[in-house]
C-alpha atoms as a PDB file:
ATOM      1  CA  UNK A   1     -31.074 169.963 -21.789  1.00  0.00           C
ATOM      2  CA  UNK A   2     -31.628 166.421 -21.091  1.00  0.00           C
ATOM      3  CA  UNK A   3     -32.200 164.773 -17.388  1.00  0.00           C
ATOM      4  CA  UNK A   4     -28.824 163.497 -17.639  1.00  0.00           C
ATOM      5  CA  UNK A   5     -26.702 166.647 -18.646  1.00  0.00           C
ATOM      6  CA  UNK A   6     -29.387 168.414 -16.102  1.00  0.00           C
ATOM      7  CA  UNK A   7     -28.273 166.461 -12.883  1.00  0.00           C
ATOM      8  CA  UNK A   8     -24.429 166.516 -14.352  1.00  0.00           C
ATOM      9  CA  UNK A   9     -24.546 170.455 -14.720  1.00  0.00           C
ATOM     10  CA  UNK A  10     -26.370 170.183 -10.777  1.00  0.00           C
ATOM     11  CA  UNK A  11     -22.705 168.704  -9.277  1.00  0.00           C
ATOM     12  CA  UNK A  12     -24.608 164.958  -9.192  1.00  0.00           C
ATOM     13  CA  UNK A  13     -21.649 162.386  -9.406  1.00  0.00           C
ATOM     14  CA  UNK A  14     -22.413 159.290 -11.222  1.00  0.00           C
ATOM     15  CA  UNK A  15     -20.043 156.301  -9.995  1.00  0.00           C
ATOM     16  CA  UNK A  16     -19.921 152.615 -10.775  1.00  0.00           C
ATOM     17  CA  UNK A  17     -21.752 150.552  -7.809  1.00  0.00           C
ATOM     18  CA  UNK A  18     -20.077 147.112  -6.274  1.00  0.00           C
ATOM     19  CA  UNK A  19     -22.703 144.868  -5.719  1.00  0.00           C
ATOM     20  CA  UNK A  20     -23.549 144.685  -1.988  1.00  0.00           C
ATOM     21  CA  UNK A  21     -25.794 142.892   0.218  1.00  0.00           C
ATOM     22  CA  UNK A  22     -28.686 143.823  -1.647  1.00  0.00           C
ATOM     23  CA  UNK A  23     -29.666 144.998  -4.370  1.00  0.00           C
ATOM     24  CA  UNK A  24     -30.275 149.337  -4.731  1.00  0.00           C
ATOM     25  CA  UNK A  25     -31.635 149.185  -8.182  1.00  0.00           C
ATOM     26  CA  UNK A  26     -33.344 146.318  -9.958  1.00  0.00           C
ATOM     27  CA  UNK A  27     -35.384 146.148 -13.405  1.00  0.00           C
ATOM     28  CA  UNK A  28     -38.906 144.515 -13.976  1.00  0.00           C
ATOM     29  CA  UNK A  29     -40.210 144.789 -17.059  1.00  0.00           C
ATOM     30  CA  UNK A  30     -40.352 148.974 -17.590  1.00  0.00           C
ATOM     31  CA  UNK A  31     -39.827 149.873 -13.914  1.00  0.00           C
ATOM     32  CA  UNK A  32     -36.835 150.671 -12.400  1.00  0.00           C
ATOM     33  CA  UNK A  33     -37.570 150.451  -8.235  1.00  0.00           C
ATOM     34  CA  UNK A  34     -35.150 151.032  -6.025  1.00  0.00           C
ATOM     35  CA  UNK A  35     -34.016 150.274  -2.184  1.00  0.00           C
ATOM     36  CA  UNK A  36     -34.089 152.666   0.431  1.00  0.00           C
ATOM     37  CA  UNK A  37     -31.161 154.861   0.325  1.00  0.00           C
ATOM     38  CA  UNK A  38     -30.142 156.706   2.974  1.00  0.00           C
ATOM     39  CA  UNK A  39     -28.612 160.361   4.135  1.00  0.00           C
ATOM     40  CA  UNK A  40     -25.195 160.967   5.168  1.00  0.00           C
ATOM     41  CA  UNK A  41     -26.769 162.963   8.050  1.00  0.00           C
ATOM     42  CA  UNK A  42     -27.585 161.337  11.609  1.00  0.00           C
ATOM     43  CA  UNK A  43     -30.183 162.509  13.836  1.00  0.00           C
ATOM     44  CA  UNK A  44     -33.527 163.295  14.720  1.00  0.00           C
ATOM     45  CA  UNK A  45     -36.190 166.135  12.777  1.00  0.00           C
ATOM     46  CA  UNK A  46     -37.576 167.964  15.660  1.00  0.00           C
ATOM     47  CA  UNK A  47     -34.796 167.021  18.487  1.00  0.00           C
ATOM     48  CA  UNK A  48     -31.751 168.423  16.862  1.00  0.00           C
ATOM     49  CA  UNK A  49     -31.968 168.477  13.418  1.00  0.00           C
ATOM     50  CA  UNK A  50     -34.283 171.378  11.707  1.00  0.00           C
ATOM     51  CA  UNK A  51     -36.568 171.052   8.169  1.00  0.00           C
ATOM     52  CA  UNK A  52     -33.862 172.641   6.636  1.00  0.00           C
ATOM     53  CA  UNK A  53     -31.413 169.920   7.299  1.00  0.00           C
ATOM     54  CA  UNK A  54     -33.814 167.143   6.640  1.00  0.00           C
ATOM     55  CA  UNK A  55     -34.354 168.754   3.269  1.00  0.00           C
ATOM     56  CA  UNK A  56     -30.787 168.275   2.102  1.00  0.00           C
ATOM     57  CA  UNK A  57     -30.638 165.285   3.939  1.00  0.00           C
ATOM     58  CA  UNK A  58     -33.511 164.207   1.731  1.00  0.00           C
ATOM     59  CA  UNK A  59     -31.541 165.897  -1.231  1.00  0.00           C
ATOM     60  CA  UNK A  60     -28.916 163.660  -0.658  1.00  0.00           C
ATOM     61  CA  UNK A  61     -30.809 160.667  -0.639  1.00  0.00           C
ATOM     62  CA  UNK A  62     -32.349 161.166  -3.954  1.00  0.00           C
ATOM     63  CA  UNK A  63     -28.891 162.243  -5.260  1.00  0.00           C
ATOM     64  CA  UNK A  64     -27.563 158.970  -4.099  1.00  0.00           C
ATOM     65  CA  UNK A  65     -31.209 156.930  -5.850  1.00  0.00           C
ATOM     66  CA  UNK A  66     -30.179 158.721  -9.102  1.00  0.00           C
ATOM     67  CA  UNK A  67     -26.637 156.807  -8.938  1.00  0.00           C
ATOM     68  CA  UNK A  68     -28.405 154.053  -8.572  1.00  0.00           C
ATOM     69  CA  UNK A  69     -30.632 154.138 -11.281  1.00  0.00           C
ATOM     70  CA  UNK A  70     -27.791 155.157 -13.677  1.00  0.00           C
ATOM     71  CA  UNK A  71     -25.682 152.477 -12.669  1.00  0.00           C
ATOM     72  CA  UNK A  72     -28.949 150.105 -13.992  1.00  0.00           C
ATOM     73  CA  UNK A  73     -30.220 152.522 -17.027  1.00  0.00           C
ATOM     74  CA  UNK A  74     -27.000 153.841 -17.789  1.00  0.00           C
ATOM     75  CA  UNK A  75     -28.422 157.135 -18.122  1.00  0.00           C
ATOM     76  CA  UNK A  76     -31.420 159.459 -16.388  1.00  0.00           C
ATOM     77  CA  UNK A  77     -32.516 159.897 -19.984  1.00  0.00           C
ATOM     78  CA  UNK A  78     -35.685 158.223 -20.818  1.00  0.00           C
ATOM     79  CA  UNK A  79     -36.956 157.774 -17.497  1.00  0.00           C
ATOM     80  CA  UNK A  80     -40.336 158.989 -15.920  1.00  0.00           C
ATOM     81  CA  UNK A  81     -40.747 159.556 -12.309  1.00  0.00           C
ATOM     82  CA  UNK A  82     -43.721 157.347 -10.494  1.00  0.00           C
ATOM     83  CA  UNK A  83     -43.371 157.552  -7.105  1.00  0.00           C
ATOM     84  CA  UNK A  84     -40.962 158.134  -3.960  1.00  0.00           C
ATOM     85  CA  UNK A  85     -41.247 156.766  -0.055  1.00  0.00           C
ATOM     86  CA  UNK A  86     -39.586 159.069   1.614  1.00  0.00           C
ATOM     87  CA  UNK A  87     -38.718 158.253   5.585  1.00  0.00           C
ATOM     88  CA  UNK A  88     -38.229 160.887   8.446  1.00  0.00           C
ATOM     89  CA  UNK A  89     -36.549 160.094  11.950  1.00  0.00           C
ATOM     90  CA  UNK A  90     -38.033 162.560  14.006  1.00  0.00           C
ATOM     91  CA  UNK A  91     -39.285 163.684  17.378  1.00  0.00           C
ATOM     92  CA  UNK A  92     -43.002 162.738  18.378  1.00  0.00           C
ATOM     93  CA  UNK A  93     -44.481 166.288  18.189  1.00  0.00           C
ATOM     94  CA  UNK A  94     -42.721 166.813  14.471  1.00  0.00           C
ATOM     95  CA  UNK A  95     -45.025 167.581  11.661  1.00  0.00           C
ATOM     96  CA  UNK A  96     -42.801 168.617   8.867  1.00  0.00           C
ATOM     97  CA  UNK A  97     -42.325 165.284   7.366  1.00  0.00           C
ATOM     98  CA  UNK A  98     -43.738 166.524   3.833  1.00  0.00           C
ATOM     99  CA  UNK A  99     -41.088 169.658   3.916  1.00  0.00           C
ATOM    100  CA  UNK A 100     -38.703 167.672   4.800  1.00  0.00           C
ATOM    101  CA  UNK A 101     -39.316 165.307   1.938  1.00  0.00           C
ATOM    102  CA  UNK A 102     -39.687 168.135  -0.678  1.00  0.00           C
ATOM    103  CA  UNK A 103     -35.984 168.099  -1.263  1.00  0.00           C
ATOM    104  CA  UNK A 104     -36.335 164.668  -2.572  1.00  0.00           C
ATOM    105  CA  UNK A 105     -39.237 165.334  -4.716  1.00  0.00           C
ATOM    106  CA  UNK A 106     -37.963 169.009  -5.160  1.00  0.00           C
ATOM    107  CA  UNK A 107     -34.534 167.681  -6.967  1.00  0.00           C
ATOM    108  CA  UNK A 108     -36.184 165.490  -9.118  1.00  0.00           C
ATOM    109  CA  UNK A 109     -38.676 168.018 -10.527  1.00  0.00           C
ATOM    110  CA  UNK A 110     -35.405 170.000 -11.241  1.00  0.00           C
ATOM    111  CA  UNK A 111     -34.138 167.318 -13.288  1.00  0.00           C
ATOM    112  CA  UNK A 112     -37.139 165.677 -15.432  1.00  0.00           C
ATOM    113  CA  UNK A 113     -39.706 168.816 -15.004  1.00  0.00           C
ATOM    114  CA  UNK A 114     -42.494 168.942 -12.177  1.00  0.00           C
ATOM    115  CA  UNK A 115     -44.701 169.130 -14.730  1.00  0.00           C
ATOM    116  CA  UNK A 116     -43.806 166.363 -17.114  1.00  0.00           C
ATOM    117  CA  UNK A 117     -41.469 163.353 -16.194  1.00  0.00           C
ATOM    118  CA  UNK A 118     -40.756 164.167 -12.694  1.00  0.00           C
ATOM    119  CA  UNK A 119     -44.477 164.967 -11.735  1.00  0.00           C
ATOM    120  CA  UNK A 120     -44.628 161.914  -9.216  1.00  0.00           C
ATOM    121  CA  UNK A 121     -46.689 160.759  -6.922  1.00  0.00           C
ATOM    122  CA  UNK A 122     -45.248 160.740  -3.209  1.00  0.00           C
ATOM    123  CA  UNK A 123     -45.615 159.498   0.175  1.00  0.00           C
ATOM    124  CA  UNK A 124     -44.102 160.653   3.675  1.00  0.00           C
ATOM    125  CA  UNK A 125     -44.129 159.236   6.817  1.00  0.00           C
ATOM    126  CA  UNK A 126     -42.547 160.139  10.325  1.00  0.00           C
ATOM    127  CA  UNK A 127     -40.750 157.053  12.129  1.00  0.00           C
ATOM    128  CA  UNK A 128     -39.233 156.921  15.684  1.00  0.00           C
ATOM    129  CA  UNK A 129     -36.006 155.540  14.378  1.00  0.00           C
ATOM    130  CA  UNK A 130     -33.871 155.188  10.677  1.00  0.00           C
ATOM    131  CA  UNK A 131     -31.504 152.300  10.540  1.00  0.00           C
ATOM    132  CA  UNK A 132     -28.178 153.596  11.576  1.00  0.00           C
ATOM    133  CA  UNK A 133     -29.251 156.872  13.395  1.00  0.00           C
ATOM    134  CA  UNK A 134     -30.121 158.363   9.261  1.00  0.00           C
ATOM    135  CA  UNK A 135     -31.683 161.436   9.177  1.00  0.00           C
ATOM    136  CA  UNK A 136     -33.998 160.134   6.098  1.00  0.00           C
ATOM    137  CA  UNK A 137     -34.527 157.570   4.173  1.00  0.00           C
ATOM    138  CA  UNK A 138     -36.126 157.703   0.302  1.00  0.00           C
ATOM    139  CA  UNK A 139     -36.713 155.319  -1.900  1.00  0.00           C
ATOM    140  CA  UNK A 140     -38.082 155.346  -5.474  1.00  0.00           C
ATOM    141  CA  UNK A 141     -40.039 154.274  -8.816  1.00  0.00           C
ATOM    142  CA  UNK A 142     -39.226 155.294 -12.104  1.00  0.00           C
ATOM    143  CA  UNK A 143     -40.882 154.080 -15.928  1.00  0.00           C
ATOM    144  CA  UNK A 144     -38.336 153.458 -18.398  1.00  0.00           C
ATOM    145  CA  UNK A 145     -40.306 154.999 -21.031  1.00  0.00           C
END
């Protein structure tokens, strides 16, 4: 099964974008980076929210990046994952900014293999605030290959 029919066959939606503000997905050379794209869920790891919730909230976010990159590629075929960002808004004393981020990374090893094209490399980080109140942010960097 291909990365395409893979995330298709996972409920992913794939929708045609309206340029905004700025732009989610642009194309240099064989790279494919992306913006920051945000979760649907508000609030704060550690005050409120639990690792669970980040990690769909960090689901979500790479859900949303793989729109993106569709709406630029025109398919998830042929890609390779490089690397993610992912963002946490969470409470001083959190430390479960990597689990959190796993359901980024976690999605995207379902969809191109964790140990072929989705093998990436990965950074998280725990911030005091996300623009709008977001639970998480994530953004990514894929090879056309």
């Amino acid at each position: 099964m291909t990365p395409q029919q893979t995330a298709e066959k996972l409920g992913i939606s794939f929708e045609k974008q309206t340029p905004g503000y700025l732009n989610l997905c642009v194309r240099t050379g064989n790279l494919l980076i992306t913006s920051g794209h945000v979760s649907t869920l508000k609030g704060k790891l550690g005050a409120g929210l639990t690792t669970p919730e980040g990690y769909e909230a960090a689901k979500d976010c790479a859900a949303k990046i793989l729109n993106s990159v569709w709406n630029v590629h025109g398919t998830l075929d042929g890609l390779r994952v490089l690397k993610l960002l992912g963002c946490v808004n969470s409470a001083p004393d959190f430390i479960e900014h990597h689990l959190v981020i796993n359901g980024a990374s976690d999605l995207l090893h379902e969809i191109f293999g964790k140990s072929g094209d989705g093998f990436h490399a990965r950074s998280a980080f725990g911030f005091s605030s996300l623009p709008t109140g977001v639970a998480v942010e994530v953004e990514a960097i894929f090879e056309v290959k």
